[in-house]
N, C-alpha and C. Protein backbone atom coordinates (compact mmCIF):
# COMPACT_ATOMS: atom_id res chain seq x y z
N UNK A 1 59.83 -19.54 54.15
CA UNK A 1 60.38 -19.90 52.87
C UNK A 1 59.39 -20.76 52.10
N UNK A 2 58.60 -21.64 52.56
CA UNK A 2 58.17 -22.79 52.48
C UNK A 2 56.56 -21.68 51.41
N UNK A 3 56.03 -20.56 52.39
CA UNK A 3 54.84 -19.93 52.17
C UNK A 3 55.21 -18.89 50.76
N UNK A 4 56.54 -19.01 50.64
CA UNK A 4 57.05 -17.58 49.58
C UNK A 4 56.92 -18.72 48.30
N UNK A 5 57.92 -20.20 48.24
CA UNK A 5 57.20 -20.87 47.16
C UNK A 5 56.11 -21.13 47.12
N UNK A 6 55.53 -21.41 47.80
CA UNK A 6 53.92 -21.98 47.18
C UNK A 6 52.65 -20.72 46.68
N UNK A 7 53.68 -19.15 47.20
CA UNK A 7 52.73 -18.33 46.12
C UNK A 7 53.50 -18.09 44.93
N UNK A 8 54.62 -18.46 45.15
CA UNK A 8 55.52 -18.33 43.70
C UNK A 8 54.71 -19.36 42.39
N UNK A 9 54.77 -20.33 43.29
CA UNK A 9 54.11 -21.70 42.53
C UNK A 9 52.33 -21.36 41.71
N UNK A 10 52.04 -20.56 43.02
CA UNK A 10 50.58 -20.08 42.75
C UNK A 10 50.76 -19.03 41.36
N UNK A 11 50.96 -18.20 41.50
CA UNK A 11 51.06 -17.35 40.63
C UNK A 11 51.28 -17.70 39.32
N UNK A 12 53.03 -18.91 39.20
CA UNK A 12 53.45 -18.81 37.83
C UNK A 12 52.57 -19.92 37.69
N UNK A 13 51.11 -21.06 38.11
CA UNK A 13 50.14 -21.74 37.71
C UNK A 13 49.39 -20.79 36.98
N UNK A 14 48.88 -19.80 37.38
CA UNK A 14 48.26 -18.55 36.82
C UNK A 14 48.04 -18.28 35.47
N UNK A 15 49.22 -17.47 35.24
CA UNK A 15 49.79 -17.51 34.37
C UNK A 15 50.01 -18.22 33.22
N UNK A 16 50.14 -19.70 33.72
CA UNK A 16 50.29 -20.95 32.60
C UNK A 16 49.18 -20.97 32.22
N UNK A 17 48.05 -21.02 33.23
CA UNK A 17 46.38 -21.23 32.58
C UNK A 17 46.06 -20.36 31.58
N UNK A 18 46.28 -19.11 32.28
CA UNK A 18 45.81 -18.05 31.58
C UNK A 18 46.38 -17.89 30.05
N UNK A 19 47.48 -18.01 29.89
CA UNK A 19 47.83 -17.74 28.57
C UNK A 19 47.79 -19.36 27.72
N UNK A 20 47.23 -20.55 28.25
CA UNK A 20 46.83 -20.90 27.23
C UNK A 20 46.04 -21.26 26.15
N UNK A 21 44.73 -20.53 26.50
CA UNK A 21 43.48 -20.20 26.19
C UNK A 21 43.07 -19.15 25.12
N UNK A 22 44.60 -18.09 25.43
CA UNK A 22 43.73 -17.10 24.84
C UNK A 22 44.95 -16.51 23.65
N UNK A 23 45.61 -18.13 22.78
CA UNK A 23 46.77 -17.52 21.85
C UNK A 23 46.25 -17.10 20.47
N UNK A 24 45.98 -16.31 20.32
CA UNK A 24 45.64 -16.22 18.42
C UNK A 24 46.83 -16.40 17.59
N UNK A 25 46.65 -16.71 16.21
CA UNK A 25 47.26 -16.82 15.82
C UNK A 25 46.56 -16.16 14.28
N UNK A 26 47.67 -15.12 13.65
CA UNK A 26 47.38 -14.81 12.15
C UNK A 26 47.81 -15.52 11.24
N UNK A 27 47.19 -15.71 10.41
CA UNK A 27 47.57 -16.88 9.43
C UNK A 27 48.72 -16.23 8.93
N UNK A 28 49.91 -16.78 8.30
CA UNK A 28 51.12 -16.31 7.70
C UNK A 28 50.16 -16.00 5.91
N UNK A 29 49.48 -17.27 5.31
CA UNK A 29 49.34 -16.65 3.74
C UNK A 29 47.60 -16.95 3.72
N UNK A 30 47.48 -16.38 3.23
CA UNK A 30 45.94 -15.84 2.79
C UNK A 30 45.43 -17.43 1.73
N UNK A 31 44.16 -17.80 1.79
CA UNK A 31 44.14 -18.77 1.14
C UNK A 31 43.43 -18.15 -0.82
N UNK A 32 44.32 -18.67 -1.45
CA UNK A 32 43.50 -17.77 -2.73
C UNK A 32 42.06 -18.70 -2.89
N UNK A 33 41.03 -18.15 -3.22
CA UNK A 33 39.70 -19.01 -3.56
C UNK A 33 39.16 -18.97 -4.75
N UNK A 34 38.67 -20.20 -5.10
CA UNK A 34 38.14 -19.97 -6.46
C UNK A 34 36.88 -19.56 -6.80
N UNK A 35 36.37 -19.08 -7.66
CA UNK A 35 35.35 -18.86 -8.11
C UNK A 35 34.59 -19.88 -7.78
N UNK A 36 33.02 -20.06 -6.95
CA UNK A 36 31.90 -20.82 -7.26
C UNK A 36 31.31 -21.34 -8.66
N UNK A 37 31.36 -21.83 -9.24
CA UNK A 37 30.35 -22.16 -10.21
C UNK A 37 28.73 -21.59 -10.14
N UNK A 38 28.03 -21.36 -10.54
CA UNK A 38 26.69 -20.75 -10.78
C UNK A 38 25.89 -21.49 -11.58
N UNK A 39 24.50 -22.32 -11.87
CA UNK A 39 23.78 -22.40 -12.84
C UNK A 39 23.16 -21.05 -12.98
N UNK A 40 23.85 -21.45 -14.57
CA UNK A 40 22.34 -20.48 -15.23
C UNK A 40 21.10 -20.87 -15.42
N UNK A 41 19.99 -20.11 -15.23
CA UNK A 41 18.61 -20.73 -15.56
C UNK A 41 18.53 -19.99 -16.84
N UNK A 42 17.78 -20.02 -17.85
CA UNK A 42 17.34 -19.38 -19.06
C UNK A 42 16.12 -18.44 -18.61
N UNK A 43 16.04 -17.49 -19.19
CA UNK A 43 15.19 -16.36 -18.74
C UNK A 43 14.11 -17.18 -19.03
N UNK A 44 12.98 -17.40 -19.69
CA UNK A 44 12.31 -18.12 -20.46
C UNK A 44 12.01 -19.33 -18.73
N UNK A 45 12.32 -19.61 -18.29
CA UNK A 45 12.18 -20.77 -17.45
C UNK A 45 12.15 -19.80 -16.24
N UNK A 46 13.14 -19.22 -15.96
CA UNK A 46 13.01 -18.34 -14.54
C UNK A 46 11.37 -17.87 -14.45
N UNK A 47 10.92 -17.09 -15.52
CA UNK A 47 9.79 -16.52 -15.32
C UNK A 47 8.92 -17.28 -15.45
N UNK A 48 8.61 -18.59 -16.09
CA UNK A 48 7.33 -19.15 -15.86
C UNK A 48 7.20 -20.32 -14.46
N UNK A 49 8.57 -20.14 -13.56
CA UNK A 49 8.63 -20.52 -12.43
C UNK A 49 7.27 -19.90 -11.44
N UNK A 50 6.70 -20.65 -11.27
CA UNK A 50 5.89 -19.69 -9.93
C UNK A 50 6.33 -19.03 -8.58
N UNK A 51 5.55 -18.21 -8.38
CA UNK A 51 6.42 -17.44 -6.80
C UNK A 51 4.76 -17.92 -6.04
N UNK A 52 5.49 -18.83 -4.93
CA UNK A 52 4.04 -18.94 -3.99
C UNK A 52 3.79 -17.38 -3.14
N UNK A 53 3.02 -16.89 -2.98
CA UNK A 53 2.76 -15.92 -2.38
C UNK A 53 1.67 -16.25 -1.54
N UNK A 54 1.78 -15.56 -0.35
CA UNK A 54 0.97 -15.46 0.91
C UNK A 54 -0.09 -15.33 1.14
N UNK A 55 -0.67 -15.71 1.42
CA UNK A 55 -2.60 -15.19 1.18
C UNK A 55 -3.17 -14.81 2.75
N UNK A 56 -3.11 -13.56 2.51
CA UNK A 56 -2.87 -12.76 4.30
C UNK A 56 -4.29 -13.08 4.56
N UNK A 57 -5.55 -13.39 4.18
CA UNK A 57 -6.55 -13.49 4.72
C UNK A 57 -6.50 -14.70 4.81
N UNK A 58 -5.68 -16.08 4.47
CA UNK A 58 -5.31 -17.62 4.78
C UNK A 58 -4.71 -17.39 6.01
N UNK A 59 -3.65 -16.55 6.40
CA UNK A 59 -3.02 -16.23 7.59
C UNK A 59 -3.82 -15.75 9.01
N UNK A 60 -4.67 -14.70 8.48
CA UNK A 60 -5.46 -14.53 9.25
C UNK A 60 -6.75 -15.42 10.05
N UNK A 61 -7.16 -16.23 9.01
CA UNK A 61 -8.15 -17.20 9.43
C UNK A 61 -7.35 -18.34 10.15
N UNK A 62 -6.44 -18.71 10.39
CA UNK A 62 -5.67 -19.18 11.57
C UNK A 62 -5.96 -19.15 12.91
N UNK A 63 -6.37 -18.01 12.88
CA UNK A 63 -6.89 -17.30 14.47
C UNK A 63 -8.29 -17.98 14.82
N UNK A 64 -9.02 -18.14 13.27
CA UNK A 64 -10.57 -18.79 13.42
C UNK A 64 -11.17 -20.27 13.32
N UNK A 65 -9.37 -20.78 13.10
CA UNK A 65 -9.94 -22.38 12.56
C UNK A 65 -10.05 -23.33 13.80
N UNK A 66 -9.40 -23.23 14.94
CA UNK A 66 -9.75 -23.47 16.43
C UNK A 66 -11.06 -24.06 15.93
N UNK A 67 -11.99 -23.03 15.87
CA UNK A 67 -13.73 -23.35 16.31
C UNK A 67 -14.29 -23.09 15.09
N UNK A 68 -14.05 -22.96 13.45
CA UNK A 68 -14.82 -23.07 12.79
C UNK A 68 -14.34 -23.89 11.41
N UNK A 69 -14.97 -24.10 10.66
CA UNK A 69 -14.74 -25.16 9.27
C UNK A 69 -15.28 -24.39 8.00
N UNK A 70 -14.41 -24.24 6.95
CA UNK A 70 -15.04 -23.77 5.47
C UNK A 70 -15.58 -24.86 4.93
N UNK A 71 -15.71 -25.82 4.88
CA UNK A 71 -16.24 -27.03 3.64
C UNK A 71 -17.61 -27.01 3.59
N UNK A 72 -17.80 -27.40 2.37
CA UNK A 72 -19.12 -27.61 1.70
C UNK A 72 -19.60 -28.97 2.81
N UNK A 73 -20.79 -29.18 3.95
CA UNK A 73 -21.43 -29.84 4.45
C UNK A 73 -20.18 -30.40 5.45
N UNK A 74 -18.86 -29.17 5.82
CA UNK A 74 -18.24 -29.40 7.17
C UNK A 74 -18.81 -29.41 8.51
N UNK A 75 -18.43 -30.14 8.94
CA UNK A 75 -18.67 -30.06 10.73
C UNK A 75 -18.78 -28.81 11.52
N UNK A 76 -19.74 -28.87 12.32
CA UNK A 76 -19.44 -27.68 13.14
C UNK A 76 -18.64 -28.12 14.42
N UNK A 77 -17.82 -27.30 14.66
CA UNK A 77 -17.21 -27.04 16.01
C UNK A 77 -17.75 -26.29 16.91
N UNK A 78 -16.64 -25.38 17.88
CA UNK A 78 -17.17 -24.56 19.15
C UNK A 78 -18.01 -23.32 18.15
N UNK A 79 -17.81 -23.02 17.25
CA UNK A 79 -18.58 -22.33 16.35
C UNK A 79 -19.08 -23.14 15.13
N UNK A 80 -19.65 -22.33 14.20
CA UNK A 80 -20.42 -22.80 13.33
C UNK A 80 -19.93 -22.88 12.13
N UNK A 81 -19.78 -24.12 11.44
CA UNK A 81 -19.31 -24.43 9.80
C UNK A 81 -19.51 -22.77 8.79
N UNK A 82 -18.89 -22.01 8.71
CA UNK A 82 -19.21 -21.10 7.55
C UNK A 82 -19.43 -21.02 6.35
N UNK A 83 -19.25 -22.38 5.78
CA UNK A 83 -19.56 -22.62 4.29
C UNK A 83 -21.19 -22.00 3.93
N UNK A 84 -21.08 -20.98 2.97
CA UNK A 84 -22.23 -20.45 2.27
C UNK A 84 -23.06 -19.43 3.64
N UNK A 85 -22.36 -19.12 4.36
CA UNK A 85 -22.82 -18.10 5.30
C UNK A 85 -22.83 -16.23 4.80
N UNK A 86 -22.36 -16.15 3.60
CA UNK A 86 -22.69 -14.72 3.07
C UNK A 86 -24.08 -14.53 2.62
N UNK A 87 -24.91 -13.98 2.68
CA UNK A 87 -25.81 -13.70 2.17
C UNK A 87 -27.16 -14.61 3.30
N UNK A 88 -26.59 -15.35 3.86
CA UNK A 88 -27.80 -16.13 5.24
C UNK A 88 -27.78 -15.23 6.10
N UNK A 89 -28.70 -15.79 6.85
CA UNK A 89 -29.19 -14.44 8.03
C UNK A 89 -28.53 -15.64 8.93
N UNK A 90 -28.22 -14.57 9.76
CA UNK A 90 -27.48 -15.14 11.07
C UNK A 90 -28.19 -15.68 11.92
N UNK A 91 -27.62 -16.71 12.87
CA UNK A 91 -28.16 -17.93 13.82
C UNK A 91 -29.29 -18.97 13.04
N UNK A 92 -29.40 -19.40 11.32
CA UNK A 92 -30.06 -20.40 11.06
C UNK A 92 -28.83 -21.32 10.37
N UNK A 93 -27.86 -21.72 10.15
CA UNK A 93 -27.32 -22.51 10.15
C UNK A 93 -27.63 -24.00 10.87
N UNK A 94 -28.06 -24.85 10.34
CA UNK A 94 -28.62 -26.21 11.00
C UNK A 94 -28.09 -27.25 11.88
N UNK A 95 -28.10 -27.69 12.97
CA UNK A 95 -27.37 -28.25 13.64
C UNK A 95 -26.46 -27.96 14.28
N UNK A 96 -26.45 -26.29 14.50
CA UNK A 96 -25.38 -25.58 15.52
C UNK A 96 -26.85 -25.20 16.35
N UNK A 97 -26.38 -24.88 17.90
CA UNK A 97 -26.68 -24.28 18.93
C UNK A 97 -26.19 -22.75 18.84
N UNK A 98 -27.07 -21.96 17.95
CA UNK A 98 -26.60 -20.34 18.75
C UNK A 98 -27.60 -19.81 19.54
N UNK A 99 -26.92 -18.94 19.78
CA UNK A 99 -27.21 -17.97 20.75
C UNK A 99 -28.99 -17.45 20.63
N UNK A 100 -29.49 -16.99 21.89
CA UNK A 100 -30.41 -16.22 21.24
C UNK A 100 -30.77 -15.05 20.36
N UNK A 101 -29.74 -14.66 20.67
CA UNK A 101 -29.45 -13.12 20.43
C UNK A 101 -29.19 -13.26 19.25
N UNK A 102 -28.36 -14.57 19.03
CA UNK A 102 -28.04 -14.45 17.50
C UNK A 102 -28.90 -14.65 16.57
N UNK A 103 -30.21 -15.65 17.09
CA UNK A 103 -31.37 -16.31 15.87
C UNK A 103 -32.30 -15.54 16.05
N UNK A 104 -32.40 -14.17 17.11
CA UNK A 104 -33.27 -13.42 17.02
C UNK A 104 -32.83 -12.35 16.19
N UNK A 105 -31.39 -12.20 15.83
CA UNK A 105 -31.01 -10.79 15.59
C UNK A 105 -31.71 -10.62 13.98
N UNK A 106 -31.86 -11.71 12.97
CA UNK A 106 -32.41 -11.20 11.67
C UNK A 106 -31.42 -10.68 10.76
N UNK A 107 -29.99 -10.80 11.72
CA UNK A 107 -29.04 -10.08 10.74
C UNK A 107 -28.63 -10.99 9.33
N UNK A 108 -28.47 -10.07 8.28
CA UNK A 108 -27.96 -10.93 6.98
C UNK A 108 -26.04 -10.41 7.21
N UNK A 109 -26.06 -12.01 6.59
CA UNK A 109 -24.39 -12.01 6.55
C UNK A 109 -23.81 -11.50 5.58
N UNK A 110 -23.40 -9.56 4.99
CA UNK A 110 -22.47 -9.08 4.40
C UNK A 110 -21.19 -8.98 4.78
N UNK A 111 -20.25 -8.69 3.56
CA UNK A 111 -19.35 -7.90 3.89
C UNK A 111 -19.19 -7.23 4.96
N UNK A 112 -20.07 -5.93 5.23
CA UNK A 112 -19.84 -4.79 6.02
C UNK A 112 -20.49 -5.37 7.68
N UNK A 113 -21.90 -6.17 7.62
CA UNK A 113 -21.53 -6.99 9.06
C UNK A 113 -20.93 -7.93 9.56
N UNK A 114 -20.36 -8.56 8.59
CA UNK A 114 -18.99 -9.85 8.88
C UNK A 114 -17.66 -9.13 9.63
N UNK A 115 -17.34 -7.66 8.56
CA UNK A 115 -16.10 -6.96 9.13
C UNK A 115 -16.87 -6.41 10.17
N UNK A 116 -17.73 -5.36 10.65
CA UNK A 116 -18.17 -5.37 11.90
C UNK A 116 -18.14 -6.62 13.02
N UNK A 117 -18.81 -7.62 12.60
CA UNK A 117 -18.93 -9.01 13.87
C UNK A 117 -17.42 -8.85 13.84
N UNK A 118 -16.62 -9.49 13.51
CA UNK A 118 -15.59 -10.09 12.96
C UNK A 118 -14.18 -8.75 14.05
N UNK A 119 -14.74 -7.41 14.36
CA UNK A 119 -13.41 -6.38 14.46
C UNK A 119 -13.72 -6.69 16.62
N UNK A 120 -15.07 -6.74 16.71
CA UNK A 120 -15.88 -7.12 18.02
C UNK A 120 -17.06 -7.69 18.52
N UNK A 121 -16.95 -9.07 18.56
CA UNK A 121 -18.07 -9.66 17.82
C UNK A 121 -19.21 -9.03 19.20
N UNK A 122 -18.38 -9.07 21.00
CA UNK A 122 -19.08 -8.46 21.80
C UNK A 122 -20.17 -7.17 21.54
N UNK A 123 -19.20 -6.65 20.84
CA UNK A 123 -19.51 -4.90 20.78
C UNK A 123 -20.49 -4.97 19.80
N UNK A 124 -20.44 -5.57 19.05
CA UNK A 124 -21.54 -5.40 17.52
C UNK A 124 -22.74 -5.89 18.15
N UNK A 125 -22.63 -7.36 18.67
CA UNK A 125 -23.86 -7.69 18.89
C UNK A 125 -23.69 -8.51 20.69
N UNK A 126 -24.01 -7.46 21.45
CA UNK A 126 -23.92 -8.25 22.99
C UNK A 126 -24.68 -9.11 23.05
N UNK A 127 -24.36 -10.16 23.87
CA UNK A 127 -24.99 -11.55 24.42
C UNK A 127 -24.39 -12.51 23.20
N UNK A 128 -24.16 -12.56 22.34
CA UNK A 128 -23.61 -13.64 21.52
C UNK A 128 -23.00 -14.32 22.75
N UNK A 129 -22.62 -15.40 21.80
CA UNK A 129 -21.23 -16.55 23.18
C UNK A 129 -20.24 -16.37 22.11
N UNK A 130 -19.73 -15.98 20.84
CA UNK A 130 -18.64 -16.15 20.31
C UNK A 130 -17.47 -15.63 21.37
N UNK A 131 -16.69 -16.14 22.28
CA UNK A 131 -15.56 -15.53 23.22
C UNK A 131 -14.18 -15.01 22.04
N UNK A 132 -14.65 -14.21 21.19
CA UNK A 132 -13.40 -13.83 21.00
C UNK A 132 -13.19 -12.35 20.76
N UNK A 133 -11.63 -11.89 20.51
CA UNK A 133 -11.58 -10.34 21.21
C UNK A 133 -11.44 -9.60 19.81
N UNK A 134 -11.37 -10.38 18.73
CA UNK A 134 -11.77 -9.53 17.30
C UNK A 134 -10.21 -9.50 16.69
N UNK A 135 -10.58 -8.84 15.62
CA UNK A 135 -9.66 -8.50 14.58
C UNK A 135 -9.75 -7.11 14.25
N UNK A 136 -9.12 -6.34 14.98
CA UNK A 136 -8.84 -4.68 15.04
C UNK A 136 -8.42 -4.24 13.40
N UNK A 137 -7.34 -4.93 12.53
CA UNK A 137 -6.80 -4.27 11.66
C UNK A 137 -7.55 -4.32 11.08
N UNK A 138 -8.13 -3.23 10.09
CA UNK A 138 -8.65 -3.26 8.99
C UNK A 138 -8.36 -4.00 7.89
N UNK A 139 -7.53 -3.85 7.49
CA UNK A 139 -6.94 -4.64 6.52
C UNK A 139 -6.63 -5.67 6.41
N UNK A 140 -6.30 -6.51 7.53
CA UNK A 140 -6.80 -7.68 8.01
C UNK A 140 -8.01 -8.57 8.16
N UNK A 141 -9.09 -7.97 8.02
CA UNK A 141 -10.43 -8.00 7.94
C UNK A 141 -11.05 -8.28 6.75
N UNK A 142 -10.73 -7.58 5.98
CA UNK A 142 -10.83 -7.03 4.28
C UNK A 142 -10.23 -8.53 3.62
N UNK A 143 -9.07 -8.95 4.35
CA UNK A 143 -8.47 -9.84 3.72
C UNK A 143 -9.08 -11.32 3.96
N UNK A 144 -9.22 -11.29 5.46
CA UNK A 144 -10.32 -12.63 5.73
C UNK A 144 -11.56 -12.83 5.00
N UNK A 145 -12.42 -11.37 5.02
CA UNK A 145 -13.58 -11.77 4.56
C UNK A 145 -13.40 -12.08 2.74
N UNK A 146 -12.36 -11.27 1.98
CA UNK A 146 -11.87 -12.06 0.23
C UNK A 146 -11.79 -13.81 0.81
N UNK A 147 -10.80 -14.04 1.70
CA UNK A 147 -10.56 -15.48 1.84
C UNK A 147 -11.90 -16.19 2.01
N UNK A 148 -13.23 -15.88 3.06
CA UNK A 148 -13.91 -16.57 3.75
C UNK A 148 -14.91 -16.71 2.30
N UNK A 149 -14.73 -15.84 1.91
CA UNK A 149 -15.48 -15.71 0.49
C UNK A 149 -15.39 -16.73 -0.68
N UNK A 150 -14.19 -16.97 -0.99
CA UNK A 150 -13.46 -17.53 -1.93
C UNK A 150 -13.47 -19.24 -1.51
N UNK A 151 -13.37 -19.10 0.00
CA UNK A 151 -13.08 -20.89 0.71
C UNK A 151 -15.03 -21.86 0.83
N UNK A 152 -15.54 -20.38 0.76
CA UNK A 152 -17.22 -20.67 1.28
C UNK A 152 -18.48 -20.82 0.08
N UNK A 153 -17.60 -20.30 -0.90
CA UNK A 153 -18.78 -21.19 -2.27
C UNK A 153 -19.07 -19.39 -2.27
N UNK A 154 -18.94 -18.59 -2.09
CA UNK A 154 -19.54 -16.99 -2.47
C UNK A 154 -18.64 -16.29 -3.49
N UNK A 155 -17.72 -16.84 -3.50
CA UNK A 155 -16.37 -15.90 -4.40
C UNK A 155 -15.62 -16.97 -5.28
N UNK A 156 -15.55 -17.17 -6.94
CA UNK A 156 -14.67 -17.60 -7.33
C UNK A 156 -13.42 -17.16 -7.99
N UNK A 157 -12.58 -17.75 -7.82
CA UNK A 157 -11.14 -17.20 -8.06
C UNK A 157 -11.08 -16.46 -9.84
């Protein structure tokens, strides 16, 4: 008798737990809502608002600021200050340590060998020390070198 209440007991505990956790309830009346208020802006003001927009070759050089610097007479890091590096031949930059490979190579710094160095710097020119694994997208590339341009005294806005 004693074992028949205490699963009786068990059970209708059960039960009590269980259903009091899980009561919903529908609201009886709907709440009416009012309208928000809105400013208007005047057309005239909306449009001479600026829209900041993204500068995907600013985004991209993210990847490069680790080890290098745009400023006019910046520091060099694990790489070399790039300020005014378009149109210099590669490895004379003053007061960096490059490579041999690099101050022997004679290369001039364009467009078309920046996006080359720049997609594999290994592959373009072996033995460099630059350790990095490149910038595959094209268009990504295109966009760094407008930026590196524009930040480095070669391109004005």
């Amino acid at each position: 008798m004693r074992r028949k209440s205490l699963f009786l007991l068990s059970i209708a505990s059960i039960f009590l737990i269980s259903s009091c956790g899980n009561k919903t309830e529908t609201p009886t009346k709907t709440a009416k809502t009012e309208p928000v208020a809105t400013a208007e802006v005047p057309v005239e003001q909306a449009q001479e608002t600026p829209v900041k927009t993204v500068d995907r070759g600013e985004v991209v050089f993210k990847k490069c600021r680790t080890c290098h610097t745009l400023e006019q007479d910046g520091r060099h890091k694990v790489g070399p200050n790039l300020y005014g590096m378009f149109g210099a031949t590669a490895g004379t930059k003053d007061g960096f340590n490059f490579s041999k490979t690099m101050t022997e190579s004679g290369l001039i710094w364009n467009d078309e060998n920046v996006s080359a160095y720049i997609e594999n710097p290994a592959k373009f020119m072996p033995g460099n020390r630059m350790s990095f694994v490149g910038i595959r997208n094209a268009a990504d590339r295109e966009k760094l070198i407008e930026y590196l341009k524009r930040e480095t005294g070669t391109l004005s806005e």
